[in-house]
C-alpha atoms as a PDB file:
ATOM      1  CA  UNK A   1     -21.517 -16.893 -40.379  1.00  0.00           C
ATOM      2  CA  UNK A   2     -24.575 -19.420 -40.754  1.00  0.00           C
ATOM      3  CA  UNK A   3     -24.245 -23.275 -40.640  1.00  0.00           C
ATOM      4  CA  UNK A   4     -27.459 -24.782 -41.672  1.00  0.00           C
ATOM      5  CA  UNK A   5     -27.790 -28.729 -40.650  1.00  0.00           C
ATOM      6  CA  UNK A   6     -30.949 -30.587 -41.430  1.00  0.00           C
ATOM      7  CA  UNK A   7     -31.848 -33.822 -41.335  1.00  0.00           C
ATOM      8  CA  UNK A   8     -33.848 -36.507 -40.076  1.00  0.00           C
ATOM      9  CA  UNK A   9     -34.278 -37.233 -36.301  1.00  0.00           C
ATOM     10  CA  UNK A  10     -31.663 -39.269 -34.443  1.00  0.00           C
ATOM     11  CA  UNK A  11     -29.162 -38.505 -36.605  1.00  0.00           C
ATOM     12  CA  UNK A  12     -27.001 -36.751 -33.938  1.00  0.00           C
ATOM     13  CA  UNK A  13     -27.525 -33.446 -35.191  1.00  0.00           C
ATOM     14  CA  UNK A  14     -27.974 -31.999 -31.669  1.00  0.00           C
ATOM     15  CA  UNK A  15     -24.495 -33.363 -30.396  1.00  0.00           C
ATOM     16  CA  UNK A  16     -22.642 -32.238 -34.107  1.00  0.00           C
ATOM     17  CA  UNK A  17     -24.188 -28.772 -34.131  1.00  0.00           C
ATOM     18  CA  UNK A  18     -22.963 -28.363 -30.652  1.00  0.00           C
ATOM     19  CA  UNK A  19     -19.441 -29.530 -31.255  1.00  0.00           C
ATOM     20  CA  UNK A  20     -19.261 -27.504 -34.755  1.00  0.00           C
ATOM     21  CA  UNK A  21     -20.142 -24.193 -32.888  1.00  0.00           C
ATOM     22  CA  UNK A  22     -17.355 -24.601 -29.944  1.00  0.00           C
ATOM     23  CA  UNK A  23     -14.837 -25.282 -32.989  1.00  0.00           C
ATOM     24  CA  UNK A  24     -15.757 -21.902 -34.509  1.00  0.00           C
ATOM     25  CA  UNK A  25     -16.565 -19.789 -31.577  1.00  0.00           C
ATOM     26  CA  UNK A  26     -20.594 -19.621 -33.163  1.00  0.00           C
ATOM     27  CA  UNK A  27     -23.443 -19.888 -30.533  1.00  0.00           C
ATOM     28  CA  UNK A  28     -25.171 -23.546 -31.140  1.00  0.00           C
ATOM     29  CA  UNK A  29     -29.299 -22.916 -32.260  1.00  0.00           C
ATOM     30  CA  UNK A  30     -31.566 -25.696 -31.527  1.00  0.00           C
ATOM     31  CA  UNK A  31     -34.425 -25.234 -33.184  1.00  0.00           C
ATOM     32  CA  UNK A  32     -35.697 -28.516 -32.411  1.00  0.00           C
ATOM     33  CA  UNK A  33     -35.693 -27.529 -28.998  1.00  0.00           C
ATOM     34  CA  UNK A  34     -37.707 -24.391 -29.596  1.00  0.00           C
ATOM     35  CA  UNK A  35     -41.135 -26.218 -31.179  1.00  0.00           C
ATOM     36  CA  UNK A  36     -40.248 -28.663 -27.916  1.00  0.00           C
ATOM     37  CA  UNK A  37     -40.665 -25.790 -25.862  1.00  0.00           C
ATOM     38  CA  UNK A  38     -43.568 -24.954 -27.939  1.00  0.00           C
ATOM     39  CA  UNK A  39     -45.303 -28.446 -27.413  1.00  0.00           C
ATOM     40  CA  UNK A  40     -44.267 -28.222 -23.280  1.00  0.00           C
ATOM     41  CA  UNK A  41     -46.193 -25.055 -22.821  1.00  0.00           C
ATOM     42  CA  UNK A  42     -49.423 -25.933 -24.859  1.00  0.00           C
ATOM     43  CA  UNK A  43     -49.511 -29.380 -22.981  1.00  0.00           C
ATOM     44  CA  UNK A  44     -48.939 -27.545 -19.440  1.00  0.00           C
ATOM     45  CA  UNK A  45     -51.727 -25.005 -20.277  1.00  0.00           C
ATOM     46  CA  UNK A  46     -53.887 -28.020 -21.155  1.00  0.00           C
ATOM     47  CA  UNK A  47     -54.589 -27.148 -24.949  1.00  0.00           C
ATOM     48  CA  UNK A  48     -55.175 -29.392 -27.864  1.00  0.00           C
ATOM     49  CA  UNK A  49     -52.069 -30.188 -29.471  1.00  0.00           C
ATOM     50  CA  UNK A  50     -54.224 -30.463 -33.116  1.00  0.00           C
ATOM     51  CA  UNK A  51     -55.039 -27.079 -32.952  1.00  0.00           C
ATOM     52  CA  UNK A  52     -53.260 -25.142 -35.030  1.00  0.00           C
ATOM     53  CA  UNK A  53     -54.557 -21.606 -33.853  1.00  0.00           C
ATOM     54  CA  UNK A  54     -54.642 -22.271 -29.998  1.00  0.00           C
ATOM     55  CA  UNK A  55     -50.725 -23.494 -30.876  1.00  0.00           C
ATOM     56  CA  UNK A  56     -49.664 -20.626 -33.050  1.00  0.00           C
ATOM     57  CA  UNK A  57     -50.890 -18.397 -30.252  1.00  0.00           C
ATOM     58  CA  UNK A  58     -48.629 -19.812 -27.654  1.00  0.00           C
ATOM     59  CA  UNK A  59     -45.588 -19.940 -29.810  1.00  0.00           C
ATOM     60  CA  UNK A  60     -46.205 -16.235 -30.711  1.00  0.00           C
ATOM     61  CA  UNK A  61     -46.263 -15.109 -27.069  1.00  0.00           C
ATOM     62  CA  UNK A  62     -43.188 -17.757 -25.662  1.00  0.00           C
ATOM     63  CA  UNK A  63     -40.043 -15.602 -25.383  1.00  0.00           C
ATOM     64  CA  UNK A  64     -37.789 -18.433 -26.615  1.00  0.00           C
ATOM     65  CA  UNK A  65     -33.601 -17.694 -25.714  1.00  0.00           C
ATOM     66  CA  UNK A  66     -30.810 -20.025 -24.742  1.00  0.00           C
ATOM     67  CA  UNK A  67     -28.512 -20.033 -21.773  1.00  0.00           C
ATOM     68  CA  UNK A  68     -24.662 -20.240 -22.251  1.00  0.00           C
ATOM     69  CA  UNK A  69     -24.278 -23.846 -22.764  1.00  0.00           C
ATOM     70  CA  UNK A  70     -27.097 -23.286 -25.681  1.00  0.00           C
ATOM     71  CA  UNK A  71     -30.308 -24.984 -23.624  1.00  0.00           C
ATOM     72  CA  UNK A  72     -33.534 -23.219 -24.963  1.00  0.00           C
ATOM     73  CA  UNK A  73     -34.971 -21.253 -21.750  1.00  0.00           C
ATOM     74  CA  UNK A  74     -39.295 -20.518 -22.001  1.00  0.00           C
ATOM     75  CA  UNK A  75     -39.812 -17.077 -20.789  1.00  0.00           C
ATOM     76  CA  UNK A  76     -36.777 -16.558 -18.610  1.00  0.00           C
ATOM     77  CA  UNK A  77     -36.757 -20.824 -17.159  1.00  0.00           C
ATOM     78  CA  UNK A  78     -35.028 -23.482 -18.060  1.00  0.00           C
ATOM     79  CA  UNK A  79     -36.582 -25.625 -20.385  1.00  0.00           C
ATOM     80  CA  UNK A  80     -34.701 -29.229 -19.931  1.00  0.00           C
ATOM     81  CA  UNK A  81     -35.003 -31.567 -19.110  1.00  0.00           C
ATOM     82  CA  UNK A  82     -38.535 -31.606 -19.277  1.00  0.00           C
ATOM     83  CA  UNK A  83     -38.976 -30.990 -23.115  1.00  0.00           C
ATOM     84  CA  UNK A  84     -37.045 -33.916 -23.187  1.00  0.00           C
ATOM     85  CA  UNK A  85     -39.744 -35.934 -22.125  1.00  0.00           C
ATOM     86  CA  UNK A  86     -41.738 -38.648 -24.102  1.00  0.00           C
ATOM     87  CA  UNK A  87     -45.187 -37.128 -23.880  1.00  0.00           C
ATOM     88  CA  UNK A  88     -43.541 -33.819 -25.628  1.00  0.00           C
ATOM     89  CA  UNK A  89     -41.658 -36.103 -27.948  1.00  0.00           C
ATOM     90  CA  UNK A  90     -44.777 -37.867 -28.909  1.00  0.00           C
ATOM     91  CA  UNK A  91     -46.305 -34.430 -29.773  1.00  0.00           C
ATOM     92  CA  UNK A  92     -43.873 -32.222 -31.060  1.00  0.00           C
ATOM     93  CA  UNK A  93     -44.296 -33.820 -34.471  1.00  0.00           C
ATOM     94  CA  UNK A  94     -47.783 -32.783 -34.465  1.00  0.00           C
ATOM     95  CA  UNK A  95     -47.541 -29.413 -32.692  1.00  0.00           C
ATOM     96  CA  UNK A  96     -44.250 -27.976 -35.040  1.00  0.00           C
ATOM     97  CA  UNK A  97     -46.392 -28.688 -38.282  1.00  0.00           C
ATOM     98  CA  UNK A  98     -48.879 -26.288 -37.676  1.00  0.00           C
ATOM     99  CA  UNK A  99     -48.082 -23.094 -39.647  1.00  0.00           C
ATOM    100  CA  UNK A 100     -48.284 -20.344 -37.507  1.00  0.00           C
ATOM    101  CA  UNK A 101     -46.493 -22.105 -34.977  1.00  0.00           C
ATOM    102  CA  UNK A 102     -43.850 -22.393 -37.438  1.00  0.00           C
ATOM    103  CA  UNK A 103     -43.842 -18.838 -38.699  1.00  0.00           C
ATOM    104  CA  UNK A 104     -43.286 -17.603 -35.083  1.00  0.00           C
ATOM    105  CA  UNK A 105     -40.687 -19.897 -34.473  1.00  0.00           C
ATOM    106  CA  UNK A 106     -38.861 -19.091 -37.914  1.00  0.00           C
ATOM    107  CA  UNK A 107     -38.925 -15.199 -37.112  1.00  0.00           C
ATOM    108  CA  UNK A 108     -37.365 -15.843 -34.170  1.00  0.00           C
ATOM    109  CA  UNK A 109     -34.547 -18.188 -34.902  1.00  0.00           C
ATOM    110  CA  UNK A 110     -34.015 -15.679 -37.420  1.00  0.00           C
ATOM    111  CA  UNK A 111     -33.291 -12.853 -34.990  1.00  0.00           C
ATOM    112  CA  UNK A 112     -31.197 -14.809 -33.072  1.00  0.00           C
ATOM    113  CA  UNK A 113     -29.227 -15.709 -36.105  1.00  0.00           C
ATOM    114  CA  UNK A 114     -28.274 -12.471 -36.748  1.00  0.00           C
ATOM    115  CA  UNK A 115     -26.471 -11.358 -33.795  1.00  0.00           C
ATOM    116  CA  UNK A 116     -22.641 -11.719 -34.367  1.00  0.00           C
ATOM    117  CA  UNK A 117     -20.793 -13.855 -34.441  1.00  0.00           C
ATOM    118  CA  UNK A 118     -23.432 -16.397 -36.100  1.00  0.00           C
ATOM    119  CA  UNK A 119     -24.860 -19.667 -35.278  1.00  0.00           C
ATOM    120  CA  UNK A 120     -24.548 -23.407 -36.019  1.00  0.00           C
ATOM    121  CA  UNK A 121     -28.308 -24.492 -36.637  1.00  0.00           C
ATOM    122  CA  UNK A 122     -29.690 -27.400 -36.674  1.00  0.00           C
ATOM    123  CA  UNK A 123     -33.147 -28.584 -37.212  1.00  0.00           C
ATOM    124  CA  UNK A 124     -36.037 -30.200 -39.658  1.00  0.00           C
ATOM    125  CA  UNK A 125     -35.821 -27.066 -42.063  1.00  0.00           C
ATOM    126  CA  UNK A 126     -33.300 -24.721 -41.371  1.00  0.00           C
ATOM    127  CA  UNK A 127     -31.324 -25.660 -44.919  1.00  0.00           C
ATOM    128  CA  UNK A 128     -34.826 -24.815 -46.638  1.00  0.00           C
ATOM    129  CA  UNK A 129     -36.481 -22.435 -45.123  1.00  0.00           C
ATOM    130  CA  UNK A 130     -35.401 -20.768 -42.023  1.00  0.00           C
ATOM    131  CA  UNK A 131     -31.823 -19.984 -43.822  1.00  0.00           C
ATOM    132  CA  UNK A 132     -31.875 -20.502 -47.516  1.00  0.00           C
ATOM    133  CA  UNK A 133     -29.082 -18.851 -47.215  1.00  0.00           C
ATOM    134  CA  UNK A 134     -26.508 -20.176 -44.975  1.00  0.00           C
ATOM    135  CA  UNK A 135     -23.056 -20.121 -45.795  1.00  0.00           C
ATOM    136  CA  UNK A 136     -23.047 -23.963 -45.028  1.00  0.00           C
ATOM    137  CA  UNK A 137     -25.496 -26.538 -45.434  1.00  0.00           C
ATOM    138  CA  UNK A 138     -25.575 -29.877 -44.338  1.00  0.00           C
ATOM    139  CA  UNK A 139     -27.589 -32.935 -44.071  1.00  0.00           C
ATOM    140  CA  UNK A 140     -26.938 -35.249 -41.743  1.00  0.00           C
ATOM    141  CA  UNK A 141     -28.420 -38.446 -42.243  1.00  0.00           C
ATOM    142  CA  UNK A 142     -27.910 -42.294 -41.031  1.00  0.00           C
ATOM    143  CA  UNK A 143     -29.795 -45.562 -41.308  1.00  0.00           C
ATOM    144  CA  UNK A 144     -33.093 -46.054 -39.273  1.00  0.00           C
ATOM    145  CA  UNK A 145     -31.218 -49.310 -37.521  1.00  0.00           C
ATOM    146  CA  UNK A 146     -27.922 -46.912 -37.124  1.00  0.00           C
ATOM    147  CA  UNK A 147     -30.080 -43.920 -35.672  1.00  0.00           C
ATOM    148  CA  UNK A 148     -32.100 -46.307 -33.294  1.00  0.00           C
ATOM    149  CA  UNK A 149     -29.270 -48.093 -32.511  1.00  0.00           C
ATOM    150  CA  UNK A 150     -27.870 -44.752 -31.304  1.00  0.00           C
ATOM    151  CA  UNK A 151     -30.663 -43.464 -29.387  1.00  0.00           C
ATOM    152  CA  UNK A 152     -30.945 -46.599 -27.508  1.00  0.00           C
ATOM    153  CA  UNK A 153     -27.671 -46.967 -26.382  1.00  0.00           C
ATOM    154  CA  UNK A 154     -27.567 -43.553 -25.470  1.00  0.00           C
ATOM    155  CA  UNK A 155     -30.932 -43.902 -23.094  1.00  0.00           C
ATOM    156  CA  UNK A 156     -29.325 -47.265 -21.890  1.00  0.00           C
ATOM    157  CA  UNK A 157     -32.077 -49.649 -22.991  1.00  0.00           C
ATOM    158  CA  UNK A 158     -30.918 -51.750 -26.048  1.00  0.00           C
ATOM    159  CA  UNK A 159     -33.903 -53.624 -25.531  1.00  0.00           C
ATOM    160  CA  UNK A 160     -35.802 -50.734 -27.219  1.00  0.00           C
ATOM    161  CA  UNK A 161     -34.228 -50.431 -29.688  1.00  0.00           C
ATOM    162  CA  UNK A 162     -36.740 -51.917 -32.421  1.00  0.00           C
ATOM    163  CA  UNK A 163     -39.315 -49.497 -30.959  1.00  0.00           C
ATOM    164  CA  UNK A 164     -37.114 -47.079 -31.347  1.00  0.00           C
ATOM    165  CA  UNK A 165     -36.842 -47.537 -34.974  1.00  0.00           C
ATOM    166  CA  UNK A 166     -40.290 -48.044 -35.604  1.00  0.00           C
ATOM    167  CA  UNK A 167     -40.485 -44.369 -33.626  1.00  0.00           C
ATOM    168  CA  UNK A 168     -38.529 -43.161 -35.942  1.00  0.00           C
ATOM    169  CA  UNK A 169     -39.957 -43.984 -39.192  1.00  0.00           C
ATOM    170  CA  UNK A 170     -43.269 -42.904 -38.091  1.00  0.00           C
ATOM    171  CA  UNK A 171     -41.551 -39.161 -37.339  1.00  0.00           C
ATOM    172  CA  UNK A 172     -39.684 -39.570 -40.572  1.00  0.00           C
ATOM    173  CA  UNK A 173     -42.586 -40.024 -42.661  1.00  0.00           C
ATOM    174  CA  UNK A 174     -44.535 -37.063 -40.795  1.00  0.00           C
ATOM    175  CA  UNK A 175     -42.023 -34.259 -41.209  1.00  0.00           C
ATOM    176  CA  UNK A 176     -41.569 -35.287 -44.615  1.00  0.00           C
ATOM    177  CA  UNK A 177     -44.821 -35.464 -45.937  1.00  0.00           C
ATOM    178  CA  UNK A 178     -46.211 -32.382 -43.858  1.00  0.00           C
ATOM    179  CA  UNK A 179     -47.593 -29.532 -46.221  1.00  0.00           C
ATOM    180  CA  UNK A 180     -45.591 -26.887 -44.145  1.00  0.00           C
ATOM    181  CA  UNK A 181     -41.691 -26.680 -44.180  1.00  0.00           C
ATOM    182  CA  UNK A 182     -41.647 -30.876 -44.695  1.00  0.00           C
ATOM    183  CA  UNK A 183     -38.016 -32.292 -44.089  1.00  0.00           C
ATOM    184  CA  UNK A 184     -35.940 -32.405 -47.639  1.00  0.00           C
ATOM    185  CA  UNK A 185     -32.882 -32.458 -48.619  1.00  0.00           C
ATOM    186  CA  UNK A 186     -31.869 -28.954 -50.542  1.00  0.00           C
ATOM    187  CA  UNK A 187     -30.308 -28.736 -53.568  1.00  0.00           C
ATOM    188  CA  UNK A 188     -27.137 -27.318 -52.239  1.00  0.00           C
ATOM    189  CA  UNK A 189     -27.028 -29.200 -49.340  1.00  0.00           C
ATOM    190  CA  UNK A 190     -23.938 -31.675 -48.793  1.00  0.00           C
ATOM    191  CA  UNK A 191     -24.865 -35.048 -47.629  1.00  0.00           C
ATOM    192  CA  UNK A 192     -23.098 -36.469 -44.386  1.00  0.00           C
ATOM    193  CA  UNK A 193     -23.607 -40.276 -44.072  1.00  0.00           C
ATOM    194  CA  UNK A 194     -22.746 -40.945 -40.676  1.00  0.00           C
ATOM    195  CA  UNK A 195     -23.246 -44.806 -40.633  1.00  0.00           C
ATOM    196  CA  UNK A 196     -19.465 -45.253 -40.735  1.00  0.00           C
ATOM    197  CA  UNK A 197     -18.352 -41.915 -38.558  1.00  0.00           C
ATOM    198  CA  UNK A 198     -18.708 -41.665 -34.999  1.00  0.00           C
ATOM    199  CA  UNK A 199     -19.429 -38.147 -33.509  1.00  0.00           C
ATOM    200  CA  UNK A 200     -15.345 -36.764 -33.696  1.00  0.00           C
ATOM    201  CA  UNK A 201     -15.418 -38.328 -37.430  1.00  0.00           C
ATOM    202  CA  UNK A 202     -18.588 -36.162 -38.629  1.00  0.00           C
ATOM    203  CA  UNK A 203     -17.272 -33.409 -36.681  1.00  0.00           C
ATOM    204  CA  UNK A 204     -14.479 -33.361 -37.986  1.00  0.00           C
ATOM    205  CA  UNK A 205     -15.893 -33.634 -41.818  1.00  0.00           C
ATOM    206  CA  UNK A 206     -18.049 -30.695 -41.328  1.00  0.00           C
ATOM    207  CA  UNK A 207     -15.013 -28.676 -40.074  1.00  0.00           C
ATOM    208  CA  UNK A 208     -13.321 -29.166 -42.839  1.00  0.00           C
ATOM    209  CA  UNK A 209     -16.408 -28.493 -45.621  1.00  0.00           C
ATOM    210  CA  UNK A 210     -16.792 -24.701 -43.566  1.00  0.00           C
ATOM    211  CA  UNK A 211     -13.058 -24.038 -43.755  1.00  0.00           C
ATOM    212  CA  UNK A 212     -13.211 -25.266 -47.393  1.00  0.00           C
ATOM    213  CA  UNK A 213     -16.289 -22.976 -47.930  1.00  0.00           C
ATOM    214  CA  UNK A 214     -14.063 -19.930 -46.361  1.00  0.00           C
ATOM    215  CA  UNK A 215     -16.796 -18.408 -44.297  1.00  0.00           C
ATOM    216  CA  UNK A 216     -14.907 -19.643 -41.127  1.00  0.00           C
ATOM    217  CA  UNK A 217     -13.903 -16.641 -38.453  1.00  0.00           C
ATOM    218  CA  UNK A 218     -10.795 -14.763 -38.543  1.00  0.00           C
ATOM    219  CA  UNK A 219      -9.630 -16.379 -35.232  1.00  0.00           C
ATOM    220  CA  UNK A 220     -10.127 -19.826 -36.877  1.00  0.00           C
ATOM    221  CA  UNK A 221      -9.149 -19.828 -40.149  1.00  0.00           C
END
């Protein structure tokens, strides 16, 4: 089984993904994590973040996995917190829209996919292109304000949270108007608004659109 989430960043899709793949048994894919991983080792081998070959090299040769508790590991180490960190979050925009770092990083979360007994995937394009066709797809969206809102709370400085927002928008527009894999909705894709649900809530909803769907595990159903 394949759950697809998209959507754009902040929405929580991270925390959901995780939660939907512990209520099905699925192992959680976090493909976000992967072109941060991506972005961590270019910067630590001290190569230009705008170059598309020197970056498609590096994501060809990472072996990219994830431990237990579904944290991406780079070539056998652990790869948090330090992907986590603003100087690869101020990059990894730039670095994951280069094509070739995108069509080593597809093939990948591709083969991961499809050991048994599936994944719960979430990232910029996995509805679109990495799994066209997932049993489930969602998009999980919320407000700018709601999303920054979010964030900042979470990182304990409401003060930020304007910057925040204005962070963003600027990442919003860039995956969406890059010419590889740009963030969109797909057709088939079912919209979750999570403005009005906290985490259990939009849990919950997507649940209940995979049972409805009846691609949910024996054990679960």
């Amino acid at each position: 089984m394949i759950i697809a989430m998209d959507g754009p960043a902040g929405a929580g899709k991270s925390t959901v993904a995780r939660k939907v793949a512990a209520a099905f048994g699925l192992t959680f894919l976090d493909t976000g994590a992967m072109y941060r991983a991506v972005t961590l080792a270019v910067l630590e081998r001290g190569l230009d973040p705008s170059d598309a070959e020197s970056c498609g090299e590096v994501a060809s040769a990472l072996v990219l996995d994830f431990d237990d508790d579904g944290r991406v590991r780079i070539d056998g180490r652990p790869g948090e917190p330090e992907i986590r960190g603003a100087r690869v979050t101020g990059l990894v925009s730039t670095v994951s829209a280069h094509a070739p770092v995108r069509t080593a990083i597809v093939a990948r979360q591709r083969e991961l996919a499809a050991r048994p007994p599936g994944v719960v995937a979430e990232g910029r394009d996995t509805t679109t292109v990495v799994f066209p066709a997932a049993d489930l797809k969602v998009f999980l969206t919320a407000s700018p304000a709601e999303r920054a809102r979010r964030r900042a709370e979470q990182e304990g400085t409401p003060e930020r949270a304007a910057a925040i927002e204005r962070d963003l928008e600027r990442r919003d527009h860039l995956d969406s108007t890059r010419a590889h894999s740009p963030l969109v909705r797909a057709d088939d894709a079912v919209c979750v608004d999570t403005d009005a649900l906290d985490v259990d809530g939009t849990v919950a909803a997507i649940v209940a659109l995979a049972r409805e769907r009846g691609g949910v595990p024996k054990e679960e159903a």
